[in-house]
C-alpha atoms as a PDB file:
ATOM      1  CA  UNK A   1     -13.118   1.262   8.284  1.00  0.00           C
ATOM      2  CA  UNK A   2     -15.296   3.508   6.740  1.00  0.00           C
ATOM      3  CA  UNK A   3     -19.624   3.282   6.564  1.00  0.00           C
ATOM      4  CA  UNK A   4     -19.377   0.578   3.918  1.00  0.00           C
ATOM      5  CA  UNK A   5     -17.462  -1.761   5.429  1.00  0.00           C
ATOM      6  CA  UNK A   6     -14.036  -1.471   3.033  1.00  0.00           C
ATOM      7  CA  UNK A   7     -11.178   0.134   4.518  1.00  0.00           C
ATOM      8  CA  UNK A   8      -8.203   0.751   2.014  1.00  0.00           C
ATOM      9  CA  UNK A   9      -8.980  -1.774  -0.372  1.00  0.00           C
ATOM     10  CA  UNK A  10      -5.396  -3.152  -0.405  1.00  0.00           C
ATOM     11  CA  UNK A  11      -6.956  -6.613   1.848  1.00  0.00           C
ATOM     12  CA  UNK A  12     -10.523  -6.665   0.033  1.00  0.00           C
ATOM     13  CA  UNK A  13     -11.564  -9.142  -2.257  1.00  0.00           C
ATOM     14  CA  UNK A  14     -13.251  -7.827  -5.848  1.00  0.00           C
ATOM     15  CA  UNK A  15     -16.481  -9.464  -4.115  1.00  0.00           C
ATOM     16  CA  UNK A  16     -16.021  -7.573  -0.998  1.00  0.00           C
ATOM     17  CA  UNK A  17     -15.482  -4.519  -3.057  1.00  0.00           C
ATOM     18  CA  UNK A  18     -18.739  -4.555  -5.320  1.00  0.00           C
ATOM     19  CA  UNK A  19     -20.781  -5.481  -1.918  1.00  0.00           C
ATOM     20  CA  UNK A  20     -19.286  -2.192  -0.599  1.00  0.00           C
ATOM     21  CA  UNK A  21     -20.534  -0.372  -3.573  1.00  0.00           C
ATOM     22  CA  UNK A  22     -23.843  -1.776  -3.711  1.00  0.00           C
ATOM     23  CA  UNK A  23     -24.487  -0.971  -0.199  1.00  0.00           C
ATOM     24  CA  UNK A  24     -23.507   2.637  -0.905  1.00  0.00           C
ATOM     25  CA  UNK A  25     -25.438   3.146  -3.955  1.00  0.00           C
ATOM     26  CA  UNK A  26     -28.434   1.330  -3.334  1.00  0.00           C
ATOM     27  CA  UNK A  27     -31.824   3.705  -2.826  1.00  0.00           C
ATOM     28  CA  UNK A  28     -29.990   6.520  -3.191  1.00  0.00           C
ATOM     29  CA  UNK A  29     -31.091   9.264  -5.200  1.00  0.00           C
ATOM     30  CA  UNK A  30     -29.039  12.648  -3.871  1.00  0.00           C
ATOM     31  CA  UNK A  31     -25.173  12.268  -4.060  1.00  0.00           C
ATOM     32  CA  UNK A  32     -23.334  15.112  -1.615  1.00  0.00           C
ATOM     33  CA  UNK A  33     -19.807  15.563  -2.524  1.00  0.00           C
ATOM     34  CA  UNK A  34     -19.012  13.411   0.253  1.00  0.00           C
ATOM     35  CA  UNK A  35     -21.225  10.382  -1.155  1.00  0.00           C
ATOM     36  CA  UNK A  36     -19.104  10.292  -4.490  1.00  0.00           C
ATOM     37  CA  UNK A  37     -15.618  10.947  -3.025  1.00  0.00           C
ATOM     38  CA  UNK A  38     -16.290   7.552  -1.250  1.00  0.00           C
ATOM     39  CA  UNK A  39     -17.872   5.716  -4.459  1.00  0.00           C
ATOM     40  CA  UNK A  40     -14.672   7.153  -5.674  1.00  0.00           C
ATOM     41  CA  UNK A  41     -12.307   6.001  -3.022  1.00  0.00           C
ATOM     42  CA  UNK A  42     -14.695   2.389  -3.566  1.00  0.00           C
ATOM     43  CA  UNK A  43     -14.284   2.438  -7.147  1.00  0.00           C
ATOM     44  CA  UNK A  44     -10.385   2.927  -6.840  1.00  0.00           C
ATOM     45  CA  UNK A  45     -10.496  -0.033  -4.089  1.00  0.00           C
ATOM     46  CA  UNK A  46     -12.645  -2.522  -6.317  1.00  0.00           C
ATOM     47  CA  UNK A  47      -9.975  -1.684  -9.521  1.00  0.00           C
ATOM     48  CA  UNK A  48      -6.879  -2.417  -7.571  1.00  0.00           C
ATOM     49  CA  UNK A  49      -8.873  -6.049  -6.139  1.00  0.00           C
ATOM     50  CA  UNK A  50      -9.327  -6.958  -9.138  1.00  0.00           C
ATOM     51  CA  UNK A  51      -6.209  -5.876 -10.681  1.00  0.00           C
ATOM     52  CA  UNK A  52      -4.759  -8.070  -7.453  1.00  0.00           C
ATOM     53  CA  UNK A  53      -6.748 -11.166  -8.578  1.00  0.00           C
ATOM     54  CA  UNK A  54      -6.499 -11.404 -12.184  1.00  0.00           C
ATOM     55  CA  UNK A  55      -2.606 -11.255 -11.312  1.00  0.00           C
ATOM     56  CA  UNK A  56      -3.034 -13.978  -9.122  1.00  0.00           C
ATOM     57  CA  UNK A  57      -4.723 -15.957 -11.263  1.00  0.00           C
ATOM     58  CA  UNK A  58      -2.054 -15.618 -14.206  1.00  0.00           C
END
């Protein structure tokens, strides 16, 4: 589990996901290379959620 609450992504629901990257972006202004490898890593686990859902719902 990592600071903002997702861990892989593979069990996360889309909602989870954006939650997850609104808790990491909000107020910030300075992004370390750290900060956007996890927005990455976020971004990557919000895609496949709702890749996983829109599947679902087919």
């Amino acid at each position: 589990m990592t600071t903002t609450g997702v861990c892989c992504g593979r069990c996360v629901s889309a909602a989870a996901a954006t939650a997850a990257i609104r808790r990491q972006v909000a107020g910030r202004t300075v992004w370390t290379p750290e900060a956007l490898a996890e927005l990455d890593r976020l971004r990557a686990a919000w895609r496949e959620a709702v890749a996983r859902e829109l599947t679902a719902a087919a």
